[in-house]
Protein backbone atom coordinates (compact mmCIF):
# COMPACT_ATOMS: atom_id res chain seq x y z
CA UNK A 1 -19.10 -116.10 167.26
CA UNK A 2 -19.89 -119.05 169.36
CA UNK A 3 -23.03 -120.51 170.78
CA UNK A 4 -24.28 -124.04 171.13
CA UNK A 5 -25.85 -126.12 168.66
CA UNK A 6 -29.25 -125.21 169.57
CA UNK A 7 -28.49 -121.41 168.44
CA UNK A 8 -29.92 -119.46 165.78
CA UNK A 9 -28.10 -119.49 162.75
CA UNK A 10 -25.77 -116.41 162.31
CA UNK A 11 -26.57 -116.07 158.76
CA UNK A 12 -29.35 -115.93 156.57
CA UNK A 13 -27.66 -118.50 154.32
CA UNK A 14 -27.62 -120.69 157.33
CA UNK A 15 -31.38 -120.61 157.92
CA UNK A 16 -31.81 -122.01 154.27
CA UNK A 17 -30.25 -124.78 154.75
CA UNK A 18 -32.17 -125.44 158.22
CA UNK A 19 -33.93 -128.28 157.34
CA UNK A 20 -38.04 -127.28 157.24
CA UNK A 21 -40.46 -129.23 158.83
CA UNK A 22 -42.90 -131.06 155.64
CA UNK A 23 -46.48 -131.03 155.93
CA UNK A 24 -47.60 -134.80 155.61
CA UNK A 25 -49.99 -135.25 152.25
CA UNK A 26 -53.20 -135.69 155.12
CA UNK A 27 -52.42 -132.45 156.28
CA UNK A 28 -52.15 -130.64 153.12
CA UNK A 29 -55.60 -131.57 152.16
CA UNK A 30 -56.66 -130.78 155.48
CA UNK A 31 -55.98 -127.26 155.40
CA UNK A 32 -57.01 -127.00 151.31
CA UNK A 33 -60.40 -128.61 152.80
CA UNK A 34 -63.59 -126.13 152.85
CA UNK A 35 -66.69 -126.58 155.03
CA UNK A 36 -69.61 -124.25 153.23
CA UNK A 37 -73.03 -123.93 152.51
CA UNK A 38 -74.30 -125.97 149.01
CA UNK A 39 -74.79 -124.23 146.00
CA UNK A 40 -77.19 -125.23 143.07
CA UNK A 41 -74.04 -125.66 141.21
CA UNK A 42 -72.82 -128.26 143.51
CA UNK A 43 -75.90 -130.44 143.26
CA UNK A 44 -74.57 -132.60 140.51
CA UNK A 45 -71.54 -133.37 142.33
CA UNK A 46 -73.91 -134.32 145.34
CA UNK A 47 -75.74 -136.61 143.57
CA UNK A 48 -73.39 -138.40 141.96
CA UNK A 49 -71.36 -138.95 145.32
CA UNK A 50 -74.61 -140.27 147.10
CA UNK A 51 -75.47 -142.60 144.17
CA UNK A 52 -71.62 -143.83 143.85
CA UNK A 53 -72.24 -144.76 148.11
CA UNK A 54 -76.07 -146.02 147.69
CA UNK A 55 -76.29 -147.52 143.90
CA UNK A 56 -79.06 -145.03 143.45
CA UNK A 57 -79.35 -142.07 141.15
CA UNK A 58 -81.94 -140.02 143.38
CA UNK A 59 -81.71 -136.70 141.27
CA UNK A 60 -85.42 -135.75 142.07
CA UNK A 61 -85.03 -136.50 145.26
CA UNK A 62 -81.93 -134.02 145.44
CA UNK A 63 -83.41 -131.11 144.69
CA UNK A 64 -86.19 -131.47 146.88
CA UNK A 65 -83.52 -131.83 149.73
CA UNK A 66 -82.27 -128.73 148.05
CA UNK A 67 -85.40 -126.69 147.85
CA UNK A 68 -85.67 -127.33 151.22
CA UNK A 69 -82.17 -127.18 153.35
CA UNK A 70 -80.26 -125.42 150.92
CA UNK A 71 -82.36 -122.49 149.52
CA UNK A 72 -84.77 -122.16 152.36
CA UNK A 73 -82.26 -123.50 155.05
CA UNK A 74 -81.07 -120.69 157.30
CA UNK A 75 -81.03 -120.57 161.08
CA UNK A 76 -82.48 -123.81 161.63
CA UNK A 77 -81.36 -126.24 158.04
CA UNK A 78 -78.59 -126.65 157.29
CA UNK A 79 -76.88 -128.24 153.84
CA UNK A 80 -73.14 -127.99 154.07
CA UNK A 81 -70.55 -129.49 151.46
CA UNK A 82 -67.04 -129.90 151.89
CA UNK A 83 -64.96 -129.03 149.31
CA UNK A 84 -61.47 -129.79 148.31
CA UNK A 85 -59.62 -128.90 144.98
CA UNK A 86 -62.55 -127.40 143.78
CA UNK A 87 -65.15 -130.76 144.01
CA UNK A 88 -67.08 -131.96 146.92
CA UNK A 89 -65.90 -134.77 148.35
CA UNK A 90 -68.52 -134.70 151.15
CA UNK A 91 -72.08 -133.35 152.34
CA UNK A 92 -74.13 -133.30 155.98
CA UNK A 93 -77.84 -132.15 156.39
CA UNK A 94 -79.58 -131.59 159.28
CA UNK A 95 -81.81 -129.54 161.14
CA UNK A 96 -83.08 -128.45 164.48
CA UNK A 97 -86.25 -129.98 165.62
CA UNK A 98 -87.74 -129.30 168.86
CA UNK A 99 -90.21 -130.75 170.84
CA UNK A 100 -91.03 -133.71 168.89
CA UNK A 101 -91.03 -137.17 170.86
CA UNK A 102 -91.20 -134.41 173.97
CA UNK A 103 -87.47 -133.53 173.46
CA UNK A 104 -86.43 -130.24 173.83
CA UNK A 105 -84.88 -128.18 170.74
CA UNK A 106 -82.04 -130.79 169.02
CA UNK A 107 -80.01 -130.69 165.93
CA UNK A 108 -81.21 -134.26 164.16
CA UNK A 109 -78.44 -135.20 161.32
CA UNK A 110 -80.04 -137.38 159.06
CA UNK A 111 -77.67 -137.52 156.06
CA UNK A 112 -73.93 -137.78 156.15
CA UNK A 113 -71.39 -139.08 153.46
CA UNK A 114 -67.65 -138.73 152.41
CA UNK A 115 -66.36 -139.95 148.77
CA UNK A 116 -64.95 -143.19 149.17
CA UNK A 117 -61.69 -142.09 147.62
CA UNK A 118 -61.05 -139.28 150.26
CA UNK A 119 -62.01 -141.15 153.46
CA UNK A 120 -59.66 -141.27 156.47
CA UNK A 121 -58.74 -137.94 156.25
CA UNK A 122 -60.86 -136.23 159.08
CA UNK A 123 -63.87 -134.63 156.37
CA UNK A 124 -66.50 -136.04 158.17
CA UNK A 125 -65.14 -134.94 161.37
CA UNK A 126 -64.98 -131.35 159.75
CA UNK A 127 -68.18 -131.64 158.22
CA UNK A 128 -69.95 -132.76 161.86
CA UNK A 129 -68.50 -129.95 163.53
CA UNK A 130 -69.52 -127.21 161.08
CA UNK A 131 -73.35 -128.58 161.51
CA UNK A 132 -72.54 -128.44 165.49
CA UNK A 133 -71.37 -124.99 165.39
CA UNK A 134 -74.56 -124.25 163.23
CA UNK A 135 -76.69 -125.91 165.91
CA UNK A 136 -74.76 -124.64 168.69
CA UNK A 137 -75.25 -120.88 167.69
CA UNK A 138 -78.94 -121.27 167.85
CA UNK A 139 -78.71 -122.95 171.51
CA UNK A 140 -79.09 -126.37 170.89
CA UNK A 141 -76.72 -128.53 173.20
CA UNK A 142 -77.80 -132.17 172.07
CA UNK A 143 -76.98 -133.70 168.49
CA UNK A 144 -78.88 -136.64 167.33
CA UNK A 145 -79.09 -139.31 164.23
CA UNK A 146 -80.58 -142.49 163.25
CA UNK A 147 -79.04 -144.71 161.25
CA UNK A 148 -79.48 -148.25 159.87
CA UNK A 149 -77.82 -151.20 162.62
CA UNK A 150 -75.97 -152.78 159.69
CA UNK A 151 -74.23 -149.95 158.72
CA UNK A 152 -70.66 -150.18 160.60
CA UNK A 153 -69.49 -148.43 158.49
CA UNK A 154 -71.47 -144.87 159.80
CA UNK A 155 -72.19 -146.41 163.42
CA UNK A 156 -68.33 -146.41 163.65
CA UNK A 157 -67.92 -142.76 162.50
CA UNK A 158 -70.69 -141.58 164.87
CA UNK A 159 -68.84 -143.60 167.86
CA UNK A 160 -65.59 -142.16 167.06
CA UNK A 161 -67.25 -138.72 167.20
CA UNK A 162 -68.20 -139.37 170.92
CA UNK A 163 -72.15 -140.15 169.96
CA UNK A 164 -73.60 -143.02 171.82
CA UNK A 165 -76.68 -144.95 172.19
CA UNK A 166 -79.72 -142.29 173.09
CA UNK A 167 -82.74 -142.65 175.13
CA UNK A 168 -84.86 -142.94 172.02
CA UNK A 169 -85.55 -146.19 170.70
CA UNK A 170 -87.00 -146.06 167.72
CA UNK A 171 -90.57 -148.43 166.29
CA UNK A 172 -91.39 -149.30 162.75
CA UNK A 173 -94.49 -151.26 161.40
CA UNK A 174 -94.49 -151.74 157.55
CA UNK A 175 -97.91 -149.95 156.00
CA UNK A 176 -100.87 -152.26 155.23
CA UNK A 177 -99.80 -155.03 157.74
CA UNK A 178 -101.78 -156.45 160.90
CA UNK A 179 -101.09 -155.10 164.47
């Protein structure tokens, strides 16, 4: 018998009591974490999440978004959920737009949001990179978003993605007022 200390262990009874390495709590969730495409039966989950982030219970507003990227979204809308234990803890939408402003084809994400309670764990991350796989299988190569300047909060996420300020600027004038 012999060896070093780096050997195998001669015995099965030996590799038992190897000590195994333990998968952190952060990483269990990780791999228990699904990106898919919504369901109707996920919509009330949705909504609550959004209105525990904004304040506002949108439910009409929902299913439109619905109707729109998650029935009739294929190939070019996309409503994706991420689910973990069996609830969603987090939803992106977006689509590819092309030609508007005079941009080529781009995949525009225009809503984006993680429960509070399961932040910092790498779902948005996972939920950005199944809409840039979606975008990137129909040939898009740019990503794009908008969002509000005092919301750190998202313009923080988006920078630790690798997004940065775009040659877009965007204009607003409120309705009704004077040039």
């Amino acid at each position: 018998m012999g060896g070093t200390d780096d050997a195998e262990p001669a015995t099965a009874a030996a590799a038992v009591r190897r000590p195994r390495a333990r998968r952190s709590p952060a990483r269990a969730a990780d791999a228990a974490l699904r990106v898919r495409p919504v369901r109707q039966t996920d919509l009330p989950e949705v909504i609550a999440l959004d209105a525990t982030v904004t304040g506002l219970h949108k439910a009409d507003y929902w299913q439109r978004v619905y109707r729109r990227y998650g029935v009739a979204g294929q190939g070019l809308r996309h409503f994706l959920v991420a689910e973990a234990e069996g609830r969603v803890v987090g939803f992106v939408i977006g689509e590819v737009r092309d030609w508007e402003f005079g941009s080529p084809p781009c995949g525009w994400v225009f809503a984006i949001d993680v429960d509070p309670r399961a932040r910092q764990r790498g779902i948005g991350t996972r939920l950005l990179a199944g809409m840039r796989e979606r975008f990137e299988r129909v040939g898009v190569d740019m990503l794009r978003t908008l969002l509000a300047r005092e919301n750190t909060l998202l313009l923080s996420f988006f920078r630790s993605q690798g997004m940065t300020a775009g040659r877009l600027i965007p204009l607003e004038i409120r309705i009704g007022d004077a040039p």
